[in-house]
PDB file of N, CA and C in Angstrom:
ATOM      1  N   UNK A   1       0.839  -1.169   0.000  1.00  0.00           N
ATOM      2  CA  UNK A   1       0.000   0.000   0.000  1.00  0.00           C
ATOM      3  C   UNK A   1       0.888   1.237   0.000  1.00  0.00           C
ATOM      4  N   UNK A   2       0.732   2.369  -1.003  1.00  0.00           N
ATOM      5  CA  UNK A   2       1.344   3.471  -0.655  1.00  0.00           C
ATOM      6  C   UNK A   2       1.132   4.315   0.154  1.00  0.00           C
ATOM      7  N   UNK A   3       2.049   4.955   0.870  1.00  0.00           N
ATOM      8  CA  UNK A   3       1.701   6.206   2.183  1.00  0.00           C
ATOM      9  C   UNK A   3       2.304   7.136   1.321  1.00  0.00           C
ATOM     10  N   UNK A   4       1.504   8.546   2.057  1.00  0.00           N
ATOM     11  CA  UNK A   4       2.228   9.395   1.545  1.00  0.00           C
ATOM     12  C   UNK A   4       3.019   9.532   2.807  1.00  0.00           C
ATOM     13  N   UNK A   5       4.260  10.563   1.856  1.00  0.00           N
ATOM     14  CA  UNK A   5       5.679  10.739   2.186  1.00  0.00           C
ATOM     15  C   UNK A   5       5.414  11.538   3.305  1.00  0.00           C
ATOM     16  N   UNK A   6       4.375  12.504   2.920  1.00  0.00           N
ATOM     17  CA  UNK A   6       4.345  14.226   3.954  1.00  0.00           C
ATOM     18  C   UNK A   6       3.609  13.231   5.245  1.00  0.00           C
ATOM     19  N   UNK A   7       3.369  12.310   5.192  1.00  0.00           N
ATOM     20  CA  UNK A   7       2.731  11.956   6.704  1.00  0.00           C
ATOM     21  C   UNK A   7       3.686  11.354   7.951  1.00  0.00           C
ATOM     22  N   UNK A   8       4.833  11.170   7.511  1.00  0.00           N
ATOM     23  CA  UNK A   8       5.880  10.600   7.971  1.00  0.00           C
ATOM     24  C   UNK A   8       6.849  11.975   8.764  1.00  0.00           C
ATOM     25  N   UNK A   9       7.730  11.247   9.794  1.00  0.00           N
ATOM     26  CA  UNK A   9       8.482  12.111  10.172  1.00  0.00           C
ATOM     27  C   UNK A   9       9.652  12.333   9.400  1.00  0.00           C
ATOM     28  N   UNK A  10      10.350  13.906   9.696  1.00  0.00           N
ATOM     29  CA  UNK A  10      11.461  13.951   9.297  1.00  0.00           C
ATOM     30  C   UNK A  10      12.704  12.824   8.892  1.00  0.00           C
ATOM     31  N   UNK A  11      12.599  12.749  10.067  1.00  0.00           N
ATOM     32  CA  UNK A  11      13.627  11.443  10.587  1.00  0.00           C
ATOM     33  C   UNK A  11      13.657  10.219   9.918  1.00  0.00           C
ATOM     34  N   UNK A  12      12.448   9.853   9.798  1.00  0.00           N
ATOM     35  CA  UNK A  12      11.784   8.896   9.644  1.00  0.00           C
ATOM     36  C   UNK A  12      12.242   8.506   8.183  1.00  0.00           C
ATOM     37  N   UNK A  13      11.643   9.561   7.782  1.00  0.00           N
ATOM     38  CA  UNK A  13      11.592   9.586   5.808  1.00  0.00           C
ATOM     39  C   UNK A  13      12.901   9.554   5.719  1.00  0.00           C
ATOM     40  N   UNK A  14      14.101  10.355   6.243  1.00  0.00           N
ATOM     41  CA  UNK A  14      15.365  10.455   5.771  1.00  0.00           C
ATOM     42  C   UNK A  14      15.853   8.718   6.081  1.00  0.00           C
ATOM     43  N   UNK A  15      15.518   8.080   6.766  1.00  0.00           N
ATOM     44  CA  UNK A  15      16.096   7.150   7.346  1.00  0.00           C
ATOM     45  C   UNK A  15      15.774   6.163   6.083  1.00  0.00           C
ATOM     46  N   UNK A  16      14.350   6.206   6.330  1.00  0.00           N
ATOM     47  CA  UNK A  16      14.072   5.303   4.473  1.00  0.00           C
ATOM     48  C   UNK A  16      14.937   5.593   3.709  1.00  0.00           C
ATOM     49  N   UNK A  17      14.974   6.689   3.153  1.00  0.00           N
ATOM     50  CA  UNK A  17      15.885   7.117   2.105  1.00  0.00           C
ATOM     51  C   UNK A  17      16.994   7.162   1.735  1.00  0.00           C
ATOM     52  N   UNK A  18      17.714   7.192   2.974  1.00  0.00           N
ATOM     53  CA  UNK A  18      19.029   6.221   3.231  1.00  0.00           C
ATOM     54  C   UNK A  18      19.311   4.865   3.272  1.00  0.00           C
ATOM     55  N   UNK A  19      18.264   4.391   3.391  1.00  0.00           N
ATOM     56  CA  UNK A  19      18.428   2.926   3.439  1.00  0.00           C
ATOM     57  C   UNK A  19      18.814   2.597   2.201  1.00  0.00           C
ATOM     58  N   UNK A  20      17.097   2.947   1.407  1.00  0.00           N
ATOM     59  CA  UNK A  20      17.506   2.884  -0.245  1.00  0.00           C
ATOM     60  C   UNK A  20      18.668   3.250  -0.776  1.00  0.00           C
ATOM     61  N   UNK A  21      19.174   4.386  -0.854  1.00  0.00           N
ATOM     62  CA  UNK A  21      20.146   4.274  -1.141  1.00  0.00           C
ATOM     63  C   UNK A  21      21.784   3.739  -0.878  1.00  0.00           C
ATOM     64  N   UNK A  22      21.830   3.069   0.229  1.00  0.00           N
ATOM     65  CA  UNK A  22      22.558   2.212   0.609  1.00  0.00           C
ATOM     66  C   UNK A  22      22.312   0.959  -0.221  1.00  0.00           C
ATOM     67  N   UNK A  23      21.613   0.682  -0.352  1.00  0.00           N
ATOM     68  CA  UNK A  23      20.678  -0.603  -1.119  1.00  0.00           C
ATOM     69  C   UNK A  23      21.089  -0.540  -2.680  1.00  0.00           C
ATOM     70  N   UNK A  24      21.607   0.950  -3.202  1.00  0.00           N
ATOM     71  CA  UNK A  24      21.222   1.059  -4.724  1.00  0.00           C
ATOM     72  C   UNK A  24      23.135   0.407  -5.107  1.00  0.00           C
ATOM     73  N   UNK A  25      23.969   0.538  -4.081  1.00  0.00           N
ATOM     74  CA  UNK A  25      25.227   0.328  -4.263  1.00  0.00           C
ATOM     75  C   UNK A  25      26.055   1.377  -4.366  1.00  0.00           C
ATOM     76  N   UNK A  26      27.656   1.231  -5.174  1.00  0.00           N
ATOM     77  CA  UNK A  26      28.381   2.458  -5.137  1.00  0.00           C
ATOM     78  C   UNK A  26      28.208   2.746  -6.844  1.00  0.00           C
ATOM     79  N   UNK A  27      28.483   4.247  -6.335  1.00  0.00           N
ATOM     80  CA  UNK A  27      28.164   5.303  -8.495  1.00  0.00           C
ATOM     81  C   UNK A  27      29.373   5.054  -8.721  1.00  0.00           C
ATOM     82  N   UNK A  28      28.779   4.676  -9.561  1.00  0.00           N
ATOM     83  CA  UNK A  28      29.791   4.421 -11.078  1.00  0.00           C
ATOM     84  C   UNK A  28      29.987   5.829 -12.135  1.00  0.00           C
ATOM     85  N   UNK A  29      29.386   6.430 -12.023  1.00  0.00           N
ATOM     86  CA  UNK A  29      28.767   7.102 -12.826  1.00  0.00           C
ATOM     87  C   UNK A  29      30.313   8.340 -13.357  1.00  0.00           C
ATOM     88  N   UNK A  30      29.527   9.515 -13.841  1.00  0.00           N
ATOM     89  CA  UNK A  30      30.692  10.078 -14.479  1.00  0.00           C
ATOM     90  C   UNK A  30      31.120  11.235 -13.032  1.00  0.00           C
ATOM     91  N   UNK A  31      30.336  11.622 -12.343  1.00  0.00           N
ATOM     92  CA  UNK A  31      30.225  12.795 -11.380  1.00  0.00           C
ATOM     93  C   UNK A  31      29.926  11.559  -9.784  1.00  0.00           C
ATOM     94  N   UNK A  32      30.667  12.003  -8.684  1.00  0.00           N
ATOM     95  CA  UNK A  32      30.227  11.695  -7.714  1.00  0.00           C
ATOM     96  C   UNK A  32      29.194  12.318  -6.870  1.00  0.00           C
ATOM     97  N   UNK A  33      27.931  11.786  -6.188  1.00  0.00           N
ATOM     98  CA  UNK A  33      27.344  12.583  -5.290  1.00  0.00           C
ATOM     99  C   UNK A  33      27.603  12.341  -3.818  1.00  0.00           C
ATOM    100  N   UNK A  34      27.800  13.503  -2.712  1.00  0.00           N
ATOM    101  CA  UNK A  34      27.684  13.113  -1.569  1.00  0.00           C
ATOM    102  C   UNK A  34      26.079  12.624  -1.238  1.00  0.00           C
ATOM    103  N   UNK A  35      26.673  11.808   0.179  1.00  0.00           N
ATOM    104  CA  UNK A  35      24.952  11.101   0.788  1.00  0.00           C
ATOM    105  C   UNK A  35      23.811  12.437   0.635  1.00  0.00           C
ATOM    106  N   UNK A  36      24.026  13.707   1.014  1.00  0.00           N
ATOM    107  CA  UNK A  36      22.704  14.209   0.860  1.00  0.00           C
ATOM    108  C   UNK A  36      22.576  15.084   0.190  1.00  0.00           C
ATOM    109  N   UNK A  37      23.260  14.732  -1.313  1.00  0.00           N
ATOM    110  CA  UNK A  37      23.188  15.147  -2.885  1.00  0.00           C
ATOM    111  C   UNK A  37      22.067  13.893  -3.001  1.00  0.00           C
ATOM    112  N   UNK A  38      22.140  12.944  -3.199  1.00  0.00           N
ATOM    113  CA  UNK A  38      21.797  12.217  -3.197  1.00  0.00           C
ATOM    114  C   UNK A  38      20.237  11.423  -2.622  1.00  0.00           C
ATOM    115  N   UNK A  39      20.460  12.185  -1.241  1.00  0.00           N
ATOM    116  CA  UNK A  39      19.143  11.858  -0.401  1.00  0.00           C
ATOM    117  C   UNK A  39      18.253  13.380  -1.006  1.00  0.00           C
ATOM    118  N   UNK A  40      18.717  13.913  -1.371  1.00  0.00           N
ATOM    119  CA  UNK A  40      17.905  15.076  -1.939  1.00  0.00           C
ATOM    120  C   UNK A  40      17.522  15.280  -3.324  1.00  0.00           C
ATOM    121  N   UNK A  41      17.788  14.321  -4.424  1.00  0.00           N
ATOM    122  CA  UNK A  41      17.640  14.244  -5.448  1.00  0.00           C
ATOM    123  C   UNK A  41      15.920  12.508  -5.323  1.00  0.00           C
ATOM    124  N   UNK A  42      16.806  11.545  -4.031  1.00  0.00           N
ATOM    125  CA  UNK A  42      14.933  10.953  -4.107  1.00  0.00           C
ATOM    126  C   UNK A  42      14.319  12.170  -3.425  1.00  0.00           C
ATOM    127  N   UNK A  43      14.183  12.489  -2.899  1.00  0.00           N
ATOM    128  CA  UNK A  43      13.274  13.643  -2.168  1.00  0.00           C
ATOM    129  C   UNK A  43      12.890  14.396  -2.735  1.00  0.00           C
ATOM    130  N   UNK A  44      13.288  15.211  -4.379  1.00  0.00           N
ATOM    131  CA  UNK A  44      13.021  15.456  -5.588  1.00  0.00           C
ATOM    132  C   UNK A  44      11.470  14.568  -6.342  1.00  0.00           C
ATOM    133  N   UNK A  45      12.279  13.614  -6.231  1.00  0.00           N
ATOM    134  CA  UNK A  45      11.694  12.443  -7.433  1.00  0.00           C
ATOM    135  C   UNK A  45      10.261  12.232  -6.174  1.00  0.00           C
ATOM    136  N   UNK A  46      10.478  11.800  -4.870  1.00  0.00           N
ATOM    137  CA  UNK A  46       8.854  11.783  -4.530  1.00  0.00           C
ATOM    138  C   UNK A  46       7.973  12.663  -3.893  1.00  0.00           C
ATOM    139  N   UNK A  47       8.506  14.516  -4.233  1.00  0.00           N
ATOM    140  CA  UNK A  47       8.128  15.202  -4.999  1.00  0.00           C
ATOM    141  C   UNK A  47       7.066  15.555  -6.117  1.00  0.00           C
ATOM    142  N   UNK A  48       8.049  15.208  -6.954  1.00  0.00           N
ATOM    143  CA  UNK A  48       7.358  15.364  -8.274  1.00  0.00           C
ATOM    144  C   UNK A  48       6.719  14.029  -8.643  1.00  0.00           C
ATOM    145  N   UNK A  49       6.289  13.072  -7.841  1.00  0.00           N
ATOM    146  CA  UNK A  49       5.381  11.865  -7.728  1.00  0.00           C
ATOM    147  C   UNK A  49       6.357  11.048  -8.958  1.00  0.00           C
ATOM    148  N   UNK A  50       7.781  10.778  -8.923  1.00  0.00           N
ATOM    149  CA  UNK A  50       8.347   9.586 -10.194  1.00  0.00           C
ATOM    150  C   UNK A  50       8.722   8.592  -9.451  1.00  0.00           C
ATOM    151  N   UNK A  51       8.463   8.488  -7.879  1.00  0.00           N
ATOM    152  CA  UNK A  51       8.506   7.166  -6.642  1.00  0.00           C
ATOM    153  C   UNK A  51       7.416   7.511  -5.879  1.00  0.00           C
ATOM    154  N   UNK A  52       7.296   6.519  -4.975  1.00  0.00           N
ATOM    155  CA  UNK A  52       6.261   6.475  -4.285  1.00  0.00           C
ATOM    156  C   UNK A  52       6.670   5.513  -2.783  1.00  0.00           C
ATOM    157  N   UNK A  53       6.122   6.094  -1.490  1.00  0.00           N
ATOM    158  CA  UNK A  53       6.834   4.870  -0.500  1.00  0.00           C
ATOM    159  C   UNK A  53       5.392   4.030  -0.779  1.00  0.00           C
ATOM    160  N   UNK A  54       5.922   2.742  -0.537  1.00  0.00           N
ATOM    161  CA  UNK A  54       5.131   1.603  -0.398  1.00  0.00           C
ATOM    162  C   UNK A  54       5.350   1.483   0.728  1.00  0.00           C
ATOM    163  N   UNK A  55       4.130   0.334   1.589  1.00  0.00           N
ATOM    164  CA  UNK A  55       4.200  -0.400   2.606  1.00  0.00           C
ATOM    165  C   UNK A  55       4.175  -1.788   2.560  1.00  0.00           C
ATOM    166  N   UNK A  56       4.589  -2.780   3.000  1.00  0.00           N
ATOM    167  CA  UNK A  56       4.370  -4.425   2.641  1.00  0.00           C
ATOM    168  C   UNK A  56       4.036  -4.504   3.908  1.00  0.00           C
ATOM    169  N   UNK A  57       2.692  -5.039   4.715  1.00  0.00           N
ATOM    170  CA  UNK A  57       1.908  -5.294   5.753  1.00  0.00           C
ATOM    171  C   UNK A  57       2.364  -6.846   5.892  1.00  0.00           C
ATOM    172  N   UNK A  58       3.093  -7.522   4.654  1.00  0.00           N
ATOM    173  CA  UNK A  58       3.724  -8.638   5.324  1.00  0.00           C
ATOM    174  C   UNK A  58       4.976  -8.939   5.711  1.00  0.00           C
ATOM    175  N   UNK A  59       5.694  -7.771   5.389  1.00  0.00           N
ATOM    176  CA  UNK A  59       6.738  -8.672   5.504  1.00  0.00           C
ATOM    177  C   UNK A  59       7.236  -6.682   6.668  1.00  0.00           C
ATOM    178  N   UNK A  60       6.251  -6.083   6.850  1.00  0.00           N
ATOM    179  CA  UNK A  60       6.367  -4.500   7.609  1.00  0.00           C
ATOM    180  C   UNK A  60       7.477  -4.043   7.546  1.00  0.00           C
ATOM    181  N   UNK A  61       8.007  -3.890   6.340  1.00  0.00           N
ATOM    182  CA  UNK A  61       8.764  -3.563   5.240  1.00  0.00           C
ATOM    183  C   UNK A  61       8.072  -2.116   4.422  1.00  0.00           C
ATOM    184  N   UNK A  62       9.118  -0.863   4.741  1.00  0.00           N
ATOM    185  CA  UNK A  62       8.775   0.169   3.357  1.00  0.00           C
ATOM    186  C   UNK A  62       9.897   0.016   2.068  1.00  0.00           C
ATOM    187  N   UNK A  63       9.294   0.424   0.976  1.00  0.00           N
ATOM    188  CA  UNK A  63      10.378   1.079   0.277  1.00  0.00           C
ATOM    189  C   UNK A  63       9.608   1.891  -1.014  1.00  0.00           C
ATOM    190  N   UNK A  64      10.709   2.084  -1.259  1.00  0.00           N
ATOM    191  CA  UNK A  64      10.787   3.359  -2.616  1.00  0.00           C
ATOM    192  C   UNK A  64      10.911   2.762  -3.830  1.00  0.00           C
ATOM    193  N   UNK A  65       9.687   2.747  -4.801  1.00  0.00           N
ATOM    194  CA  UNK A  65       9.099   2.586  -5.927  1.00  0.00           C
ATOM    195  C   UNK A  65       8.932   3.175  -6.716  1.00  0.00           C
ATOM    196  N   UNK A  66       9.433   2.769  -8.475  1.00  0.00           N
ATOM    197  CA  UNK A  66       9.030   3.753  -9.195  1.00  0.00           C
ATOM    198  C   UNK A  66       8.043   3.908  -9.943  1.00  0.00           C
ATOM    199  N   UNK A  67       7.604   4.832 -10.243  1.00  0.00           N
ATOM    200  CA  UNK A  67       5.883   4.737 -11.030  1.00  0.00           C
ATOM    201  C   UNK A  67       6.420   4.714 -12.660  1.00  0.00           C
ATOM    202  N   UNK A  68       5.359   3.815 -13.151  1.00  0.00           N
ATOM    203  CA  UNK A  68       5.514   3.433 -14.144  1.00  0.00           C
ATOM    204  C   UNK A  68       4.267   4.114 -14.995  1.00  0.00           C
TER     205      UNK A  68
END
């Protein structure tokens, strides 16, 4: 089930969001970002609604999803 983001605490949300991105691995990429380049670019994206937090009531598990 999705929650919204704004109902959550500060804390809370950043902590998700760190997780995920701990989860996504290390950038490869051409530019490095620090952690909250980074934690502020999902915070962007569920924002502008291109993720969404989910809830899993089985396994009481969140995470960050992208809309398709």
């Amino acid at each position: 089930m999705n929650i919204p983001y704004q109902e959550l605490e500060a804390e809370t949300l950043r902590a998700i969001i760190e997780e995920f991105i701990s989860r996504e691995g290390t950038d490869y990429g051409a530019h490095e970002y620090s952690l909250e380049q980074k934690v502020q670019q999902v915070r962007n994206q569920l924002e502008r609604g291109n993720i969404v937090l989910n809830f899993d009531p089985e396994t009481e598990s969140c995470d960050l999803q992208a809309v398709h």
